[in-house]
Protein backbone atom coordinates (compact mmCIF):
# COMPACT_ATOMS: atom_id res chain seq x y z
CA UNK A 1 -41.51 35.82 -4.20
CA UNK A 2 -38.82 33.33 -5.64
CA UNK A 3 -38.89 34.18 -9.60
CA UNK A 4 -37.41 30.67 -10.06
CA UNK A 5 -40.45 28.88 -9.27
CA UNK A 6 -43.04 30.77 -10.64
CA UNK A 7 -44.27 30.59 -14.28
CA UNK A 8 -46.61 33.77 -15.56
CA UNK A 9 -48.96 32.36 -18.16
CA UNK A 10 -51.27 34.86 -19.79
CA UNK A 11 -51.28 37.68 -17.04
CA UNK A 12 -51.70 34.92 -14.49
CA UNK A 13 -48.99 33.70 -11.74
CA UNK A 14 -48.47 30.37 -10.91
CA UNK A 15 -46.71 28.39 -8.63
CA UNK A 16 -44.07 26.07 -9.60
CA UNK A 17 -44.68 22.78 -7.86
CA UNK A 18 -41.17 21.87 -5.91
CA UNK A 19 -40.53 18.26 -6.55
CA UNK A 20 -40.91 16.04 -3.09
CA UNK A 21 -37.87 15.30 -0.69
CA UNK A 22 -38.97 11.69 -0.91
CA UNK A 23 -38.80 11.38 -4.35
CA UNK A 24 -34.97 12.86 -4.67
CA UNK A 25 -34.35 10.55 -1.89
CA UNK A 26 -35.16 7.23 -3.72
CA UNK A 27 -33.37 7.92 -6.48
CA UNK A 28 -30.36 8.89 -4.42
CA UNK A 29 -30.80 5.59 -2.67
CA UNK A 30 -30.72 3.99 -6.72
CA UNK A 31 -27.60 6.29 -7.09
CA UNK A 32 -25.81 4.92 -4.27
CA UNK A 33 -26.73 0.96 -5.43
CA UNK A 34 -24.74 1.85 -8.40
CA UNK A 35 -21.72 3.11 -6.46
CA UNK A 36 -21.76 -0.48 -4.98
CA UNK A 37 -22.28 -2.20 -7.82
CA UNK A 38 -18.79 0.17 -9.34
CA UNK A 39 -21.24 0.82 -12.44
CA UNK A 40 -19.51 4.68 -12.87
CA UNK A 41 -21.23 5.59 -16.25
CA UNK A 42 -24.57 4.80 -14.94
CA UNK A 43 -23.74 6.35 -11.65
CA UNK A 44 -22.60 9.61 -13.13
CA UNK A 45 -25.67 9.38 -15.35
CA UNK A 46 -28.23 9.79 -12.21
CA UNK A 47 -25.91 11.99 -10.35
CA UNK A 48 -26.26 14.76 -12.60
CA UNK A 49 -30.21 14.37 -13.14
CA UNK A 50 -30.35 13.82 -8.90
CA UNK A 51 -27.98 17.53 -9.27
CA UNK A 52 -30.69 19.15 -11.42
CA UNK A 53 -33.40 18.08 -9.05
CA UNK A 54 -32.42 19.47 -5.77
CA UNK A 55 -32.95 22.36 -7.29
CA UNK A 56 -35.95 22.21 -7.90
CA UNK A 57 -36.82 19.82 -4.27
CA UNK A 58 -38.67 21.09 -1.10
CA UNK A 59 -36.52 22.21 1.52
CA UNK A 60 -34.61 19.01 3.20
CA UNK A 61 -31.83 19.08 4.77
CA UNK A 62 -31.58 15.72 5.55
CA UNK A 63 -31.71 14.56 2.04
CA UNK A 64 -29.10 17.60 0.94
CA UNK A 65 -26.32 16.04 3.80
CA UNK A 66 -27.75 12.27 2.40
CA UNK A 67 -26.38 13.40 -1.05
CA UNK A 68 -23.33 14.90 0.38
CA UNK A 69 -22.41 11.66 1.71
CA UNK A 70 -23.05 9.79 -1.53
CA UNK A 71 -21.64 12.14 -3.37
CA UNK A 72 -18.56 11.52 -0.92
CA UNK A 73 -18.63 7.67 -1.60
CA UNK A 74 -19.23 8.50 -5.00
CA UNK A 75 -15.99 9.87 -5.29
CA UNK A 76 -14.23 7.50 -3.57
CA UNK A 77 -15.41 4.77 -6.09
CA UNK A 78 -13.57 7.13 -9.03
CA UNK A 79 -10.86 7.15 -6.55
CA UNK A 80 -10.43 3.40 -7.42
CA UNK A 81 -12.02 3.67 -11.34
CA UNK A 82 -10.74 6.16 -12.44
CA UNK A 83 -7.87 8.07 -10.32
CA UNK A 84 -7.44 10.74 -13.17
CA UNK A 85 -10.86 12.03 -13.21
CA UNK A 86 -11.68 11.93 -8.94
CA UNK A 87 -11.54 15.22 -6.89
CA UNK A 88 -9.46 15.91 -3.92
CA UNK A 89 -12.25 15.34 -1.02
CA UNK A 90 -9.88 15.64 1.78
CA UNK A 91 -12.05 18.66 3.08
CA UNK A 92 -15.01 16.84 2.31
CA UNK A 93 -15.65 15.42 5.32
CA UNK A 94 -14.75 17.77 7.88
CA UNK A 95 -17.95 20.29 6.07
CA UNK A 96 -20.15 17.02 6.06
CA UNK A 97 -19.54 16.83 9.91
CA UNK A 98 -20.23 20.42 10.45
CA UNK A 99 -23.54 19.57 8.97
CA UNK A 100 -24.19 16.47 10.35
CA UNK A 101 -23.83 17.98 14.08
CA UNK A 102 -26.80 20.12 13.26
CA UNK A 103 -29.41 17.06 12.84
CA UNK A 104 -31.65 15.78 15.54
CA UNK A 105 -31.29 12.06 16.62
CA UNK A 106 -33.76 10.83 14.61
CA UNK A 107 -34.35 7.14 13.00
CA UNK A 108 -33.18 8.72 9.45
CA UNK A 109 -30.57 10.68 11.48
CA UNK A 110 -28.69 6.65 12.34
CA UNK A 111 -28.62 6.29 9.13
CA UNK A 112 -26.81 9.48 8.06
CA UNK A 113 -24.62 8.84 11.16
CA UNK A 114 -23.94 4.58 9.65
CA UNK A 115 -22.96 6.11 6.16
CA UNK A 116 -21.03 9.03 7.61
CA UNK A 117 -18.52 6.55 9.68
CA UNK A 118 -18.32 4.12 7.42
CA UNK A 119 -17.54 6.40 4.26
CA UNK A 120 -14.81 8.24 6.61
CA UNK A 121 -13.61 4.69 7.24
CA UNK A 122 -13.43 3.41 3.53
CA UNK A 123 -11.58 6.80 2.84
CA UNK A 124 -9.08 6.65 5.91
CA UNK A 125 -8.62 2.99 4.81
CA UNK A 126 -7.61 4.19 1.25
CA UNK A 127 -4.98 6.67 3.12
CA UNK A 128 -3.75 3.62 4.68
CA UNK A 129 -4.52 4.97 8.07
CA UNK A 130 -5.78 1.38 9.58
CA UNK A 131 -5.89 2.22 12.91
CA UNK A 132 -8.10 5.11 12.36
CA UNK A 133 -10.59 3.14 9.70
CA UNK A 134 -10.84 0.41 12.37
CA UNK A 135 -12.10 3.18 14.46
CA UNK A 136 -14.39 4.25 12.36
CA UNK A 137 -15.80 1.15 11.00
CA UNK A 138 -16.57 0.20 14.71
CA UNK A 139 -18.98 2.87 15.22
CA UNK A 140 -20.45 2.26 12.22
CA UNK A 141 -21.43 -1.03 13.33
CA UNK A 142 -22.55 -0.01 15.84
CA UNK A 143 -25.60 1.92 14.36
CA UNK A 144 -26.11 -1.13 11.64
CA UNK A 145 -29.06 -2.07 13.14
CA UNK A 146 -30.74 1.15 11.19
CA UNK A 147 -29.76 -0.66 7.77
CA UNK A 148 -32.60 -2.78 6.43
CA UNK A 149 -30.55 -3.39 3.15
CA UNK A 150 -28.84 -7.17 3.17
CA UNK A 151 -26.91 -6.30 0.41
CA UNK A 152 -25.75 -3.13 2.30
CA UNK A 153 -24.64 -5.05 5.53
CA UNK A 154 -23.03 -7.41 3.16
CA UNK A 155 -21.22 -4.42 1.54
CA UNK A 156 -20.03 -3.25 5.38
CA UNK A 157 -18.83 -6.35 6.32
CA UNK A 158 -16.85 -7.25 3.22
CA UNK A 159 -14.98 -4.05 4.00
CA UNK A 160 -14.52 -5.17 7.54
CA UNK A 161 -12.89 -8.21 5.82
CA UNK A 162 -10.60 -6.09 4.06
CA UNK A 163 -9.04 -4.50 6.45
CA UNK A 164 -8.86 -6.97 9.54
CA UNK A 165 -7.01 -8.75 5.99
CA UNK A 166 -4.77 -5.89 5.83
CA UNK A 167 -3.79 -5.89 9.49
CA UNK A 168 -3.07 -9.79 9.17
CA UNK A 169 -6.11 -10.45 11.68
CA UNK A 170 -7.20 -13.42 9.59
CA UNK A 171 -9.88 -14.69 11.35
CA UNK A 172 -11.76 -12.49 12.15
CA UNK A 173 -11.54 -11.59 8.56
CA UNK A 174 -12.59 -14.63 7.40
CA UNK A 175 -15.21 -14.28 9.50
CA UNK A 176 -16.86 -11.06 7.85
CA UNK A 177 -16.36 -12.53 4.36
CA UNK A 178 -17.98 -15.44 4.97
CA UNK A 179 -20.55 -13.41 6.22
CA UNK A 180 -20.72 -10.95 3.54
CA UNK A 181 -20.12 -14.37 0.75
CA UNK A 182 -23.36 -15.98 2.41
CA UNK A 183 -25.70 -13.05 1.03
CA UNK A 184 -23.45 -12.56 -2.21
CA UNK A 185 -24.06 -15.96 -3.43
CA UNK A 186 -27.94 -15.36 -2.48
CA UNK A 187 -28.16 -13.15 -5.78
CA UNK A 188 -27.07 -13.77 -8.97
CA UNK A 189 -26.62 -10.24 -9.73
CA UNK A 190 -24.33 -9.74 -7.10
CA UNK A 191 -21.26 -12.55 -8.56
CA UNK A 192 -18.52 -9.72 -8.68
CA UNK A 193 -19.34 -9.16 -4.95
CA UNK A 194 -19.12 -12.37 -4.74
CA UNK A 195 -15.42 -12.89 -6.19
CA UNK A 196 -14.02 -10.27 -4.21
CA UNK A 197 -14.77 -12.20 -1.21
CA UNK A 198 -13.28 -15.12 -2.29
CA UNK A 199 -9.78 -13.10 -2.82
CA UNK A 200 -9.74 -12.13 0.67
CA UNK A 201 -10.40 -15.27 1.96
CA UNK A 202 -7.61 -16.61 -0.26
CA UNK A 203 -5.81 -13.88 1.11
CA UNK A 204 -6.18 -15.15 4.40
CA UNK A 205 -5.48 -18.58 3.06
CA UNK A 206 -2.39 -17.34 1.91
CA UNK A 207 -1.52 -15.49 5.14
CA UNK A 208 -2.00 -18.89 6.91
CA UNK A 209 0.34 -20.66 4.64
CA UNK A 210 -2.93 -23.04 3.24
CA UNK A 211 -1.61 -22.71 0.17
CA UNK A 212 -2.84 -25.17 -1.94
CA UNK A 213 -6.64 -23.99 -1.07
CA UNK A 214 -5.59 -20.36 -1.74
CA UNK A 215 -4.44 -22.00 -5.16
CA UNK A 216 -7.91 -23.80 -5.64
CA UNK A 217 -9.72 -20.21 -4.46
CA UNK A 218 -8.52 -18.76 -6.52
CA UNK A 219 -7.87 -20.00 -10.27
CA UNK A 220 -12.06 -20.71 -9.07
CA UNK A 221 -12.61 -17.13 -9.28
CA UNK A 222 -10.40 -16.33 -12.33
CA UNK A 223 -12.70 -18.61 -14.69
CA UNK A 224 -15.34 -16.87 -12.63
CA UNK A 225 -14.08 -13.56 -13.40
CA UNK A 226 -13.43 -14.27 -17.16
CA UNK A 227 -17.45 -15.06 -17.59
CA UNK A 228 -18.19 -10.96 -16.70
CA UNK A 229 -16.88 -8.18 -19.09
CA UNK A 230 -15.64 -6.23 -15.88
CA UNK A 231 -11.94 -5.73 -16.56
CA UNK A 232 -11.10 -4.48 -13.36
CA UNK A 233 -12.50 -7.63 -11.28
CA UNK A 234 -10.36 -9.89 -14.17
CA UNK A 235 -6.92 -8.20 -13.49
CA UNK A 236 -7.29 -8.44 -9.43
CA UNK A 237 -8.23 -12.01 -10.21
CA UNK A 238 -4.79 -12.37 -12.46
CA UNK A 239 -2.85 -10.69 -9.91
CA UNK A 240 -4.10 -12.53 -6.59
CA UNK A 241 -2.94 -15.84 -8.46
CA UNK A 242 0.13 -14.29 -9.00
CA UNK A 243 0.43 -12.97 -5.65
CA UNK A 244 -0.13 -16.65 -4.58
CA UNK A 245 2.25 -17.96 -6.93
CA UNK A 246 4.88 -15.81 -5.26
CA UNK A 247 4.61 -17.14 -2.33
CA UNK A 248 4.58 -20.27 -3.39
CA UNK A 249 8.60 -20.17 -4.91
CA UNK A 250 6.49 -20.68 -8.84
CA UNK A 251 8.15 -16.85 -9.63
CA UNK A 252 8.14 -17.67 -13.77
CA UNK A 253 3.65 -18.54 -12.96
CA UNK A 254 3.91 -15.40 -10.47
CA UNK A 255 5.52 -13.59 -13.12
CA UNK A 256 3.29 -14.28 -15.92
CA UNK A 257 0.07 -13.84 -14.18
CA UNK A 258 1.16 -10.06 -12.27
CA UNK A 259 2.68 -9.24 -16.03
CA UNK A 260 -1.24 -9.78 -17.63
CA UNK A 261 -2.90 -7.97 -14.90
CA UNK A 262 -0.46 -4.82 -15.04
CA UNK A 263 -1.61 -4.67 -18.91
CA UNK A 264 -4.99 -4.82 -17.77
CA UNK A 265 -5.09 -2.31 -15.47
CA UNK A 266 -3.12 0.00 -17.27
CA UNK A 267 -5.38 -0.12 -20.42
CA UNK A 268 -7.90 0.92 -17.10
CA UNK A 269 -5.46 3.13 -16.09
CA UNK A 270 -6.35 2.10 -12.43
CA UNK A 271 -5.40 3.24 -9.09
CA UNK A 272 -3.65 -0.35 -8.93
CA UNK A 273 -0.96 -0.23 -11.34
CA UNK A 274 1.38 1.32 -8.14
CA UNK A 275 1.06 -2.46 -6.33
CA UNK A 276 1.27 -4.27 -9.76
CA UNK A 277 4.53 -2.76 -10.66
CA UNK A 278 5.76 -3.80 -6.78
CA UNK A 279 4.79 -6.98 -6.80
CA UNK A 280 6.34 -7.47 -10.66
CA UNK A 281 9.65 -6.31 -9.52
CA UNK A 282 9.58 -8.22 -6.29
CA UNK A 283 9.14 -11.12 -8.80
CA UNK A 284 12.00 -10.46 -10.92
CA UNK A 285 14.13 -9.75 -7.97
CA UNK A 286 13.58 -13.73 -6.47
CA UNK A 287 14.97 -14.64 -10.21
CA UNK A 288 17.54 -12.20 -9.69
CA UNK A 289 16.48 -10.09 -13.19
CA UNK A 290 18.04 -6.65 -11.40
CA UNK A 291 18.04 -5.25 -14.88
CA UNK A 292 14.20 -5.81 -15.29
CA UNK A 293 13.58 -5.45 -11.89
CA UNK A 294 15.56 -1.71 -11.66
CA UNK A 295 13.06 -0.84 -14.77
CA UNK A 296 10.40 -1.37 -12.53
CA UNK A 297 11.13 0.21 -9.68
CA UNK A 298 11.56 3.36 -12.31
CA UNK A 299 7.44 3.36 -13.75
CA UNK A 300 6.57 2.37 -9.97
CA UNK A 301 7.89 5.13 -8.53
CA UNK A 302 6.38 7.57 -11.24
CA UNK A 303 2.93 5.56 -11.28
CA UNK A 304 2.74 5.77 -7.63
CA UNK A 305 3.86 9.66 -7.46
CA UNK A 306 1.49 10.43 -10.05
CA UNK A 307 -1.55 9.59 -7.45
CA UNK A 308 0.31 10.56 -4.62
CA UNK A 309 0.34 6.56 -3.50
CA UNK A 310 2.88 7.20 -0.40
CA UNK A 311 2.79 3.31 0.90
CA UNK A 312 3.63 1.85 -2.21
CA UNK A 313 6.53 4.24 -2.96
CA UNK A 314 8.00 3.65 0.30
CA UNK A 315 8.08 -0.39 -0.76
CA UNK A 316 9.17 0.27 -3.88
CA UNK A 317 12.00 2.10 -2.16
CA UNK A 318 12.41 -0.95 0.25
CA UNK A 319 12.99 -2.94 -2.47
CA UNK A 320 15.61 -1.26 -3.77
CA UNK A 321 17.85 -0.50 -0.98
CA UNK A 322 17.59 -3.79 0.22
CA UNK A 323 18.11 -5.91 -2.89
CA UNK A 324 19.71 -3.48 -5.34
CA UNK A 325 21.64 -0.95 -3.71
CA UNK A 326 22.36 -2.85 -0.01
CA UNK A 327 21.47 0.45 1.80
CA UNK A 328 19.23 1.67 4.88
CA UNK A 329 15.51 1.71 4.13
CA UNK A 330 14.99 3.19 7.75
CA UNK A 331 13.52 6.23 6.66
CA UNK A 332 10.96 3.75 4.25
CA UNK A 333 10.45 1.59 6.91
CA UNK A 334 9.34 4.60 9.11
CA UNK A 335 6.82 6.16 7.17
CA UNK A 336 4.80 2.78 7.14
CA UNK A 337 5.47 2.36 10.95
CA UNK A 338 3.44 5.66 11.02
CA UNK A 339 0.51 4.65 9.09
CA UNK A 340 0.39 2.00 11.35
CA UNK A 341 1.52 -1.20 8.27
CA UNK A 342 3.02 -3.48 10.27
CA UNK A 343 2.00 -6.34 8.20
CA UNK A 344 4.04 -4.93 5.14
CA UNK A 345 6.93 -4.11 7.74
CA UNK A 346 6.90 -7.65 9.31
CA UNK A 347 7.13 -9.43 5.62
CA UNK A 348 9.41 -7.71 3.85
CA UNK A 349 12.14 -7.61 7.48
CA UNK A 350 11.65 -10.78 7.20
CA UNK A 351 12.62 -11.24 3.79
CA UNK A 352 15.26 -9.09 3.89
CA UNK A 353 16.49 -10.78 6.73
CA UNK A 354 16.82 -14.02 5.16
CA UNK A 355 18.35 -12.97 1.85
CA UNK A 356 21.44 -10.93 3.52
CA UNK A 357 21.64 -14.18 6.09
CA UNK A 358 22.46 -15.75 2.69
CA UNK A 359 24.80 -13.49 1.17
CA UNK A 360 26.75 -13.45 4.75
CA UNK A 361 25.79 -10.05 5.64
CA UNK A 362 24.62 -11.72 8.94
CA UNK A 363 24.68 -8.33 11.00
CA UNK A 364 22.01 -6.54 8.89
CA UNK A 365 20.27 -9.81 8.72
CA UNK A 366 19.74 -9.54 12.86
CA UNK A 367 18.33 -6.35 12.66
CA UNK A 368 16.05 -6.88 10.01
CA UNK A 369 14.89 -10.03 12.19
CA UNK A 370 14.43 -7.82 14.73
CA UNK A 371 12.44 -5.71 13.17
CA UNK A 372 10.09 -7.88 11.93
CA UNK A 373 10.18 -9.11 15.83
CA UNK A 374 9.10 -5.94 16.68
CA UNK A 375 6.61 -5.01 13.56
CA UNK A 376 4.51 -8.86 14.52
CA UNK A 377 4.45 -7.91 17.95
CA UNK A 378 2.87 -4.36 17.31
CA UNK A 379 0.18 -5.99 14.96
CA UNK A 380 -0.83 -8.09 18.13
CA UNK A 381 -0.98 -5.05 19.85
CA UNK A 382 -3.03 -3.42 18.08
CA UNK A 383 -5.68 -6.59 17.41
């Protein structure tokens, strides 16, 4: 007999009453609508009473690989939070699978298979392995017809957005944010949601030279973002209008609006500050600040070492070679050729291209054209 769940009372033995599967499974479902919502404090706060319960729950092994999974995405959103406190969960996944092979096909089953592809996709997206999250998002979608949740289809396709964003496919990205933006705006409580669709389609806005309406789109959701006390959602919103800025030639606006979200998201000391510091020397290279700009490239390179953020030290590396030093980024170039970042490849060639066709350098200035040739074409490819 298990001596953990019985209680002897007065000579007499009595059961322990295990607490229902059902039960630990609602308030894993409440767990993972706090993930979503990036609320970590109350998130960890149910986590470790939903930990102290499965002890104590019936045999389930559905619900145990249920809170694997959440526990997975869980992870992912400290990943993003808070990169000092997450766990390496690179082996995560492969155990979750072993698992997951042993279900049956079942109705519940979908579901465990919707969460499982689309949590490998979030995290292969965060590697910067697009190819492979497209992948994986696709079968996901396939099995969304198991999700009753609006807000959780929502959630999938504003991720869907994000990516075909990332890969430049900017229609079809559009075309999952507006989807996700129509249920969004259906709840009040969801207005963060809400403005992080409208900087991807600004994004895409941007990507299709509109602009003026990325302009409008955005300094919307800044005053938008100033009315919530989520820090995180107001230094994205400072540094897409920077980022907007940029491209439009305003570097000194660019400047001072990437500047006040790097302070914000170091006092959050957020998985972001990598791309902040980029962007921010990018800036002061277009005004030609190579002192400023050199100083940069130094606390990018350390930020982006210190969480092991590979893309963003091989552009920070770009930049330098190209506009600092006048040597070969090949090998920088390479590495995001691999992960498959053509986008990134095909706008900074480009740029590079133009600025040595300006300082007369006109043979380096081919090949960078050519590249970028070569990097637009592959993103086609791969659409």
């Amino acid at each position: 007999m298990d001596r953990e769940n019985v209680l002897i009372m007065k000579g007499v033995c009595i059961m322990k009453q295990k607490i229902p599967s059902e039960n630990v499974a609602i308030k894993i479902n409440d767990w993972y609508s706090m993930i979503r919502r990036n609320q970590v404090t109350d998130a960890e706060f149910i986590k470790a009473e939903i930990q102290q319960e499965l002890e104590e729950m019936e045999e389930n092994q559905t619900v145990l690989l249920y809170y694997s999974l959440i526990d997975f995405r869980h992870n992912l959103m400290l990943r993003d939070l808070k990169p000092n406190d997450a766990i390496d969960i690179s082996d995560s996944l492969s155990s979750i699978e072993t698992k997951k092979e042993d279900m049956q096909n079942t109705q519940v089953d979908e579901m465990i298979h919707y969460y499982y592809w689309f949590f490998k996709g979030m995290y292969e997206c965060k590697q910067h392995n697009f190819n492979t999250a497209i992948t994986c998002y696709k079968i996901a979608e396939k099995k969304l017809a198991s999700v009753d949740s609006e807000e959780e289809k929502a959630e999938f396709y504003y991720k869907l957005s994000e990516i075909y964003y990332h890969l430049r496919q900017n229609y079809i990205s559009m075309n999952y944010a507006t989807m996700a933006l129509d249920t969004f705006k259906a709840h009040e409580t969801l207005i963060e949601k809400e403005i992080y669709c409208y900087f991807v389609i600004a994004g895409n806005q941007v990507d299709t030279m509109k602009y003026k309406d990325a302009l409008m789109t955005l300094q919307s959701a800044l005053l938008e973002a100033k009315k919530t006390d989520n820090n995180r959602l107001l230094a994205s919103a400072y540094f897409n209008l920077g980022n907007c800025y940029f491209y439009l030639k305003q570097f000194s606006e660019s400047y001072e609006h990437i500047l006040e979200s790097l302070t914000i998201f170091k006092k959050e000391n957020s998985s972001y500050i990598p791309k902040a510091l980029f962007q921010l020397m990018y800036v002061c290279l277009k005004q030609e600040n190579h002192p400023e700009a050199l100083s940069l490239y130094e606390q990018g390179i350390e930020q982006a070492r210190a969480i092991n953020d590979k893309s963003h030290e091989a552009q920070l590396n770009i930049l330098k070679k190209i506009y600092l030093e006048h040597g070969s980024p090949e090998e920088e170039f390479k590495y995001l050729e691999d992960k498959g970042l053509y986008a990134d490849i095909e706008e900074l060639a480009l740029d590079a291209a133009e600025y040595y066709n300006e300082i007369g350098k006109l043979e380096e200035s081919i090949q960078f054209y050519r590249k970028a040739i070569q990097a637009k074409n592959m993103n086609k490819k791969g659409s």
